[in-house]
PDB file of N, CA and C in Angstrom:
ATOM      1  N   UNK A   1       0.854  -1.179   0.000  1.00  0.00           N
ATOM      2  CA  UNK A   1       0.000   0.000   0.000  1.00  0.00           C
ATOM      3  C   UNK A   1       0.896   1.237   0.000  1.00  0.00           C
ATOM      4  N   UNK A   2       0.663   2.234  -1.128  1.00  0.00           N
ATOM      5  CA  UNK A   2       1.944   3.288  -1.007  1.00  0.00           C
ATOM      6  C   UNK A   2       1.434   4.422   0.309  1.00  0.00           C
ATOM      7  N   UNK A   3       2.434   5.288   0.686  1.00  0.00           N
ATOM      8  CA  UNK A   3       2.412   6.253   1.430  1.00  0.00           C
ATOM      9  C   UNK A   3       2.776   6.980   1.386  1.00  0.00           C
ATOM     10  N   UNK A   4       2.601   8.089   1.636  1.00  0.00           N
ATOM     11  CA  UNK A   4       2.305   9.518   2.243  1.00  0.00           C
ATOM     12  C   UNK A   4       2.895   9.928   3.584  1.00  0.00           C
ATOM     13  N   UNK A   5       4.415  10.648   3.688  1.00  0.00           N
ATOM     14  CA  UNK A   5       4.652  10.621   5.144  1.00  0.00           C
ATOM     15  C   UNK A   5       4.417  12.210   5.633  1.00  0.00           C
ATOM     16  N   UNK A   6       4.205  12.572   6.588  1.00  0.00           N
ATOM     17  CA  UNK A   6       3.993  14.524   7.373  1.00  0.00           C
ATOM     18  C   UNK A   6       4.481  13.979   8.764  1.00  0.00           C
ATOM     19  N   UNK A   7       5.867  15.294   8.894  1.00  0.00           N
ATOM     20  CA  UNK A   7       5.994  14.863  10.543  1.00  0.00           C
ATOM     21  C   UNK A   7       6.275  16.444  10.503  1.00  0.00           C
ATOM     22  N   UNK A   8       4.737  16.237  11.513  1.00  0.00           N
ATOM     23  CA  UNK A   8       4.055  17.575  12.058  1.00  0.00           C
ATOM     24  C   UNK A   8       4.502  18.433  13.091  1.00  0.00           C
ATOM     25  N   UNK A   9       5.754  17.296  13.403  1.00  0.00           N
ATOM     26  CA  UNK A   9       6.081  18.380  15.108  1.00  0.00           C
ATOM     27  C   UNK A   9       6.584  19.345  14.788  1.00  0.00           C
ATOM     28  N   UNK A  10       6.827  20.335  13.705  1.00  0.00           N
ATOM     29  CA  UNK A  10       7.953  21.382  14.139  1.00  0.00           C
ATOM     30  C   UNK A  10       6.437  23.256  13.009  1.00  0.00           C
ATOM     31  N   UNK A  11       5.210  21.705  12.842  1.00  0.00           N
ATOM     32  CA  UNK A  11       4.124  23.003  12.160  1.00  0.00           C
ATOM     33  C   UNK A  11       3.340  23.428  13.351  1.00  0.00           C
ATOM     34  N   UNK A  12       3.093  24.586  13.098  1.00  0.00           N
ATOM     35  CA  UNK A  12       2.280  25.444  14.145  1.00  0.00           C
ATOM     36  C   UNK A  12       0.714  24.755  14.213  1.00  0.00           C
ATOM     37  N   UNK A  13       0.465  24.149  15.318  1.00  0.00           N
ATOM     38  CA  UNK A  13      -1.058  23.997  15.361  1.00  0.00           C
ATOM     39  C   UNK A  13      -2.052  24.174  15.078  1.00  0.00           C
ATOM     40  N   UNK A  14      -1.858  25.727  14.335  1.00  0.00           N
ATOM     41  CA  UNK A  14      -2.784  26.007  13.450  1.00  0.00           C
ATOM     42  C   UNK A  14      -2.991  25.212  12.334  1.00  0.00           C
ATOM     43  N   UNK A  15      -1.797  25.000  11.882  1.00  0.00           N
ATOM     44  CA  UNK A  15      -1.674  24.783  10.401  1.00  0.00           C
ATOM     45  C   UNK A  15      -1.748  23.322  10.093  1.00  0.00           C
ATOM     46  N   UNK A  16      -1.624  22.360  10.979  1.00  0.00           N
ATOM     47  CA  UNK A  16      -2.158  20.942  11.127  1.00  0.00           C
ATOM     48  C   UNK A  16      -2.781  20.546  10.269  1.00  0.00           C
ATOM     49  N   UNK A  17      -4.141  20.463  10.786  1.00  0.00           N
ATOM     50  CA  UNK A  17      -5.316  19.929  10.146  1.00  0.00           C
ATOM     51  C   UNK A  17      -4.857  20.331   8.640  1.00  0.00           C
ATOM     52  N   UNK A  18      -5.126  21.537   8.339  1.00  0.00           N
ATOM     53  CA  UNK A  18      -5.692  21.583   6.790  1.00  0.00           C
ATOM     54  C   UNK A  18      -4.647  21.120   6.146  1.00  0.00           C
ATOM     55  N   UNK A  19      -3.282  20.981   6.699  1.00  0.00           N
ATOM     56  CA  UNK A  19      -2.368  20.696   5.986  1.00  0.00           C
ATOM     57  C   UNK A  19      -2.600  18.937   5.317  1.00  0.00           C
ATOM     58  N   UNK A  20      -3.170  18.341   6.730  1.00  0.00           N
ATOM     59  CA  UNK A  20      -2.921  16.879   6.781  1.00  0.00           C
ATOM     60  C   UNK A  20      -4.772  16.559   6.070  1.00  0.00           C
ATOM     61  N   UNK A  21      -5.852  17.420   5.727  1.00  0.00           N
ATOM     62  CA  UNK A  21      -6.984  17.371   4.945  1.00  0.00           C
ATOM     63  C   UNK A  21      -6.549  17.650   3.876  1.00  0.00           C
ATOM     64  N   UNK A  22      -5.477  18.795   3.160  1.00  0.00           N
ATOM     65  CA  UNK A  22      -4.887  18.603   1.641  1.00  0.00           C
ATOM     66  C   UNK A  22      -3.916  17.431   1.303  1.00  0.00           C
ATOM     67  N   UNK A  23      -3.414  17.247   2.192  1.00  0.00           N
ATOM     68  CA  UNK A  23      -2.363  15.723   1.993  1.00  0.00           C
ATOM     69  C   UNK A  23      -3.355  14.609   1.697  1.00  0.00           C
ATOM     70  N   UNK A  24      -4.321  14.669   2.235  1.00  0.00           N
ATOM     71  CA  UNK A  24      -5.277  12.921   2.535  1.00  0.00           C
ATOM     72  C   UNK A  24      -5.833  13.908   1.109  1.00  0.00           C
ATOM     73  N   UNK A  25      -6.230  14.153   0.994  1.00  0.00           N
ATOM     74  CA  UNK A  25      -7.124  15.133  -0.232  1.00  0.00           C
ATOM     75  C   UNK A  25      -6.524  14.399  -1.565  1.00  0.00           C
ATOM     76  N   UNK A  26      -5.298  14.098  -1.853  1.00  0.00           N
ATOM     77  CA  UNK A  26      -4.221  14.296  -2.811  1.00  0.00           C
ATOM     78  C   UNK A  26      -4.038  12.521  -3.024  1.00  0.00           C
ATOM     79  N   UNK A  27      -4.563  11.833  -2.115  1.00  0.00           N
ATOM     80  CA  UNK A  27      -4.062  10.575  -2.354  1.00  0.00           C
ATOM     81  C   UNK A  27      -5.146   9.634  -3.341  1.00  0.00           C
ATOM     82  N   UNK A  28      -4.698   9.193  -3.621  1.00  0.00           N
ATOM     83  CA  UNK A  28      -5.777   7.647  -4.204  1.00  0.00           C
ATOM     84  C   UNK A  28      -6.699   6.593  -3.022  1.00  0.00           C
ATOM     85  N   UNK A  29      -7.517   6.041  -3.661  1.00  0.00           N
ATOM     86  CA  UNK A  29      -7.915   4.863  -3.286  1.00  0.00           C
ATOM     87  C   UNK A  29      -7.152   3.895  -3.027  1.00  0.00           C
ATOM     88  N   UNK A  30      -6.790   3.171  -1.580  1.00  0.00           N
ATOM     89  CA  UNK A  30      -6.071   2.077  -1.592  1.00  0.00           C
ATOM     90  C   UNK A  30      -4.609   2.958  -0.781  1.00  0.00           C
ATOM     91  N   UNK A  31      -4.658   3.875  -0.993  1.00  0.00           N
ATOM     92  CA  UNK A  31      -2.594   5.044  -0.296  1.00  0.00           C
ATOM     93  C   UNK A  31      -3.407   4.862   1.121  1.00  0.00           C
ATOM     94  N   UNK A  32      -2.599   5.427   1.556  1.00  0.00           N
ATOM     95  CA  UNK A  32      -2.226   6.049   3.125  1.00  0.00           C
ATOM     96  C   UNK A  32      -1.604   6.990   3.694  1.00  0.00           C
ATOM     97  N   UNK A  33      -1.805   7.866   4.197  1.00  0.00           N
ATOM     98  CA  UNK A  33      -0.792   9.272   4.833  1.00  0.00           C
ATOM     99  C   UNK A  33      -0.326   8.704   6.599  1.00  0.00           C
ATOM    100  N   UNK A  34       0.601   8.476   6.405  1.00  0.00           N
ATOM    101  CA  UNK A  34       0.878   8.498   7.900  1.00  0.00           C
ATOM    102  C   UNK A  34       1.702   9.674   8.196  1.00  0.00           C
ATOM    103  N   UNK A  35       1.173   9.859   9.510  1.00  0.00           N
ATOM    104  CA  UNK A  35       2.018  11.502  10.653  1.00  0.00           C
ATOM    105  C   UNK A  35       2.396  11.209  11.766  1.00  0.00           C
ATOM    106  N   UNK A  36       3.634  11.357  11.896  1.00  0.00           N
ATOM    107  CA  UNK A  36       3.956  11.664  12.754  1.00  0.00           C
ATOM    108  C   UNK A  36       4.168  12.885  13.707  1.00  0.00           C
ATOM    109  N   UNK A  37       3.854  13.080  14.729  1.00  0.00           N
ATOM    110  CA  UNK A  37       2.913  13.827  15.562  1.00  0.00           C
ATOM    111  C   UNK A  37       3.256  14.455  17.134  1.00  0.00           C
ATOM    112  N   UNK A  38       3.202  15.418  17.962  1.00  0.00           N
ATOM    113  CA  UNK A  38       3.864  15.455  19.062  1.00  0.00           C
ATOM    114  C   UNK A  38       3.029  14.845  20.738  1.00  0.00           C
ATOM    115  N   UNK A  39       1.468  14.482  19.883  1.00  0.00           N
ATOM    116  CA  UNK A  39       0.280  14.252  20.820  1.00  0.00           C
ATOM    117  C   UNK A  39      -0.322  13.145  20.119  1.00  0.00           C
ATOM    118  N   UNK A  40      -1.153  12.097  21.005  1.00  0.00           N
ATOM    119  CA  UNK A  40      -1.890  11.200  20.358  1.00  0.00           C
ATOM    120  C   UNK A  40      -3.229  11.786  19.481  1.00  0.00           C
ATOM    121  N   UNK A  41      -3.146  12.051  17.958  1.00  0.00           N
ATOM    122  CA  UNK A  41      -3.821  12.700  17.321  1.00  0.00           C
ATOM    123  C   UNK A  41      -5.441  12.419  17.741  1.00  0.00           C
ATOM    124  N   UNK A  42      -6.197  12.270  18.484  1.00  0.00           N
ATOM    125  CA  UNK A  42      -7.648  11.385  18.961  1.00  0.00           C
ATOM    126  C   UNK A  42      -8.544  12.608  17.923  1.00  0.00           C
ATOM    127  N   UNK A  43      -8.552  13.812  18.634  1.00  0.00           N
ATOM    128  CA  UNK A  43      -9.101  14.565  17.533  1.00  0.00           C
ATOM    129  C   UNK A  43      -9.216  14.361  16.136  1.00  0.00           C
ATOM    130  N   UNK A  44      -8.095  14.065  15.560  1.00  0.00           N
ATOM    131  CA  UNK A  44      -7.677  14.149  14.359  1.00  0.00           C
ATOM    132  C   UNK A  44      -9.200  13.352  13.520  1.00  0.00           C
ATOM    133  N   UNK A  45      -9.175  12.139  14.706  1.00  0.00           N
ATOM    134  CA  UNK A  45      -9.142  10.864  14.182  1.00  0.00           C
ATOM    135  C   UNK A  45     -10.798  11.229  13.968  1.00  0.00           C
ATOM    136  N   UNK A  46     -11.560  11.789  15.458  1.00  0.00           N
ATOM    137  CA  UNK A  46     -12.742  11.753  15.001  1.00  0.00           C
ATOM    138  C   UNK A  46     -13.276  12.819  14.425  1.00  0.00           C
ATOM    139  N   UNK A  47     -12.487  13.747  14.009  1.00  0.00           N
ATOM    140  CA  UNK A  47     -12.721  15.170  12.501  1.00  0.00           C
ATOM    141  C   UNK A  47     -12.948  13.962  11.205  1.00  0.00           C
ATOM    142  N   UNK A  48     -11.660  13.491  10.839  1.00  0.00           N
ATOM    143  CA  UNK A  48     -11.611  12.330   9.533  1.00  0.00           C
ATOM    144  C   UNK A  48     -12.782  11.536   9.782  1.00  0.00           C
ATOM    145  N   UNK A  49     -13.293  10.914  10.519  1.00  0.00           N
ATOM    146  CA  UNK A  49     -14.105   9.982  10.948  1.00  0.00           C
ATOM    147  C   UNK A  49     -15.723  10.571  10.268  1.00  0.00           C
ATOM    148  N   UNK A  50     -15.836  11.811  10.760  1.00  0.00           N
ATOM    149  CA  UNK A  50     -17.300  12.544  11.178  1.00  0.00           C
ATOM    150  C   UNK A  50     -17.570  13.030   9.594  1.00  0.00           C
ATOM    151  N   UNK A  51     -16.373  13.673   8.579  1.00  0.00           N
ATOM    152  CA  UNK A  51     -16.217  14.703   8.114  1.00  0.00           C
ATOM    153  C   UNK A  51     -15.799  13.885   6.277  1.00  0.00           C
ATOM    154  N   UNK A  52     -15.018  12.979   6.523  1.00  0.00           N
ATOM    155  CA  UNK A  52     -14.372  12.527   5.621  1.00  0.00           C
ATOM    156  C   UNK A  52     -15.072  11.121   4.956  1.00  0.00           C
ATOM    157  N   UNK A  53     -15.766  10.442   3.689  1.00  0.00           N
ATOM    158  CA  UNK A  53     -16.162   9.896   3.802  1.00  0.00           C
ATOM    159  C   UNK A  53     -15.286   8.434   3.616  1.00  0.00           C
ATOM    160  N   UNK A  54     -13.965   9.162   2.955  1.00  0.00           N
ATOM    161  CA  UNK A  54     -13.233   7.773   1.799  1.00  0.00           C
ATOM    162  C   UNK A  54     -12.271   7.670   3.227  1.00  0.00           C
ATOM    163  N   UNK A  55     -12.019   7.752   4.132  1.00  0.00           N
ATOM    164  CA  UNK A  55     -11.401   7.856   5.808  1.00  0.00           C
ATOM    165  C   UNK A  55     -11.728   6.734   6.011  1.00  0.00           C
ATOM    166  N   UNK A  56     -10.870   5.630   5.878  1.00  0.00           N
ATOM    167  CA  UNK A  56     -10.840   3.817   6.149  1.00  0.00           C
ATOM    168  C   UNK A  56     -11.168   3.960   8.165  1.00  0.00           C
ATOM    169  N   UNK A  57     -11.950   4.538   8.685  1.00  0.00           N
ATOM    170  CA  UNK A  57     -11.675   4.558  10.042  1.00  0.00           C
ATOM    171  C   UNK A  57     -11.200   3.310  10.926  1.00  0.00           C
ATOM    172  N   UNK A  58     -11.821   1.859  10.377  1.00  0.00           N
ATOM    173  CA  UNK A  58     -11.636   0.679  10.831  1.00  0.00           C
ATOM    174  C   UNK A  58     -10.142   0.391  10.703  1.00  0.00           C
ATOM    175  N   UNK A  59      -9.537   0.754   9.749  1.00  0.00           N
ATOM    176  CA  UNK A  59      -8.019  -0.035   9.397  1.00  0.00           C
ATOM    177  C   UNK A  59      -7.207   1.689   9.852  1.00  0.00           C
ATOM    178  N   UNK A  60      -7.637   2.597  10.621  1.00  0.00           N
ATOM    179  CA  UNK A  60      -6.410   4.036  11.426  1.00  0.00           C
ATOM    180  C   UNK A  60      -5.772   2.660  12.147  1.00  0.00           C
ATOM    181  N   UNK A  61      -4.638   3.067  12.256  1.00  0.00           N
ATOM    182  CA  UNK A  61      -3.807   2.871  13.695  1.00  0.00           C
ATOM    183  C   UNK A  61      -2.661   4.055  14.139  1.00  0.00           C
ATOM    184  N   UNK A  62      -2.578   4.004  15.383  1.00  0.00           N
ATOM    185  CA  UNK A  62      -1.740   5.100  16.069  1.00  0.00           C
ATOM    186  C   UNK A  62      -0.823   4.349  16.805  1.00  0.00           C
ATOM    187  N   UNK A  63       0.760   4.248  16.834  1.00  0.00           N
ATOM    188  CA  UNK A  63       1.674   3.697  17.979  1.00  0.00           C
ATOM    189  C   UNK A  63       2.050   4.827  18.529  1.00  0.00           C
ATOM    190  N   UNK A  64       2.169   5.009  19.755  1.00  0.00           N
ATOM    191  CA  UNK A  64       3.302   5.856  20.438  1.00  0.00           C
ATOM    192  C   UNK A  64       4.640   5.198  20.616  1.00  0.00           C
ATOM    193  N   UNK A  65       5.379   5.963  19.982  1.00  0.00           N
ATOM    194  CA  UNK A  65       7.231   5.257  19.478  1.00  0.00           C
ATOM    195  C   UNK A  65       7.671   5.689  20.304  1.00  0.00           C
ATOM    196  N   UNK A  66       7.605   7.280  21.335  1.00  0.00           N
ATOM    197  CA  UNK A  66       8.118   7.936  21.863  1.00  0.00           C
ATOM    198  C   UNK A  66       7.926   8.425  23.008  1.00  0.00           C
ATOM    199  N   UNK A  67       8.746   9.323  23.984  1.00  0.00           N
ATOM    200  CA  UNK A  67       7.612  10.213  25.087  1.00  0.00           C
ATOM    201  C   UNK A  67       6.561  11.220  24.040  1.00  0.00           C
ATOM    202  N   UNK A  68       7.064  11.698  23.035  1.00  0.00           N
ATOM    203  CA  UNK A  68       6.609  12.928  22.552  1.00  0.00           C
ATOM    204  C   UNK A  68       6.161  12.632  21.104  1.00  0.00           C
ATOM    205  N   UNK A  69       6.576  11.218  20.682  1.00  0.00           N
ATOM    206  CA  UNK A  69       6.309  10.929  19.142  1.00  0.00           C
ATOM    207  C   UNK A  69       5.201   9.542  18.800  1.00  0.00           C
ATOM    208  N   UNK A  70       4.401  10.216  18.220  1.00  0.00           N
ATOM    209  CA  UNK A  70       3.412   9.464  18.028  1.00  0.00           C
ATOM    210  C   UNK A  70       3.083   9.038  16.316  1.00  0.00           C
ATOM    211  N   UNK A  71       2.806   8.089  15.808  1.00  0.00           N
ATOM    212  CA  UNK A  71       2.781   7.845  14.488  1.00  0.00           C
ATOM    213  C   UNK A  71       1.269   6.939  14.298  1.00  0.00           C
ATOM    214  N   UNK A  72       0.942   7.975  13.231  1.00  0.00           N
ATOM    215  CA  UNK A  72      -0.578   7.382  13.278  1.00  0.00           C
ATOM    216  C   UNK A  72      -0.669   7.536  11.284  1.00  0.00           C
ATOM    217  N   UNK A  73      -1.299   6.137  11.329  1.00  0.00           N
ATOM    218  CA  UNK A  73      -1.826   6.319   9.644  1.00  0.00           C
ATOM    219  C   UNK A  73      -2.966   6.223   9.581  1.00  0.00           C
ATOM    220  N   UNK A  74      -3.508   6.554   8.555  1.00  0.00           N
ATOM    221  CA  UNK A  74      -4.963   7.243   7.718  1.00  0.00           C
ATOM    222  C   UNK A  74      -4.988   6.428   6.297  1.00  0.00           C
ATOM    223  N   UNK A  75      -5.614   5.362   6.257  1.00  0.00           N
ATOM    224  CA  UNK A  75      -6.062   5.211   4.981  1.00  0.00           C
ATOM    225  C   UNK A  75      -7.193   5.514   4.460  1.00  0.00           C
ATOM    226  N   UNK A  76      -6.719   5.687   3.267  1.00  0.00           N
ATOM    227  CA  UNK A  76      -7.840   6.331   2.108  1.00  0.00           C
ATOM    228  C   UNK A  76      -9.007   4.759   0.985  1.00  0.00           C
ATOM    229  N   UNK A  77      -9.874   4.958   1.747  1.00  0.00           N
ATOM    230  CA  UNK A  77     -11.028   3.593   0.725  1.00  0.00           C
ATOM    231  C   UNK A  77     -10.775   3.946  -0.406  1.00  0.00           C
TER     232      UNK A  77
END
């Protein structure tokens, strides 16, 4: 499955989301964007969830690798 990588820790909070809604925006059917992250994205997850329809919600997963680094992917149906 190809991917899509964003490691978000060093973008301003503002700029998050829409960044990581034009990234998922940009992919195909079947890709994935994974981010890495400075917080367990939970929000993230239920914006994509509520908002997004092609948002694989069943197959997200999130590991925490780190104290501060978190890696979560998003596939696209």
């Amino acid at each position: 499955m190809p991917e899509t990588r964003l490691d978000l820790r060093d973008v301003p909070p503002p700029e998050r989301h829409p960044k990581i809604f034009e990234a998922f925006e940009q992919l195909d059917s079947g890709e994935r964007l994974t981010l890495v992250n400075d917080h367990e994205p939970t929000p993230l997850y239920h914006q994509m969830a509520a908002e997004v329809e092609s948002f694989d919600a069943e197959a997200y997963t999130v590991d925490r690798v780190g104290p501060n680094e978190f890696v979560a992917t998003l596939p696209k149906k």
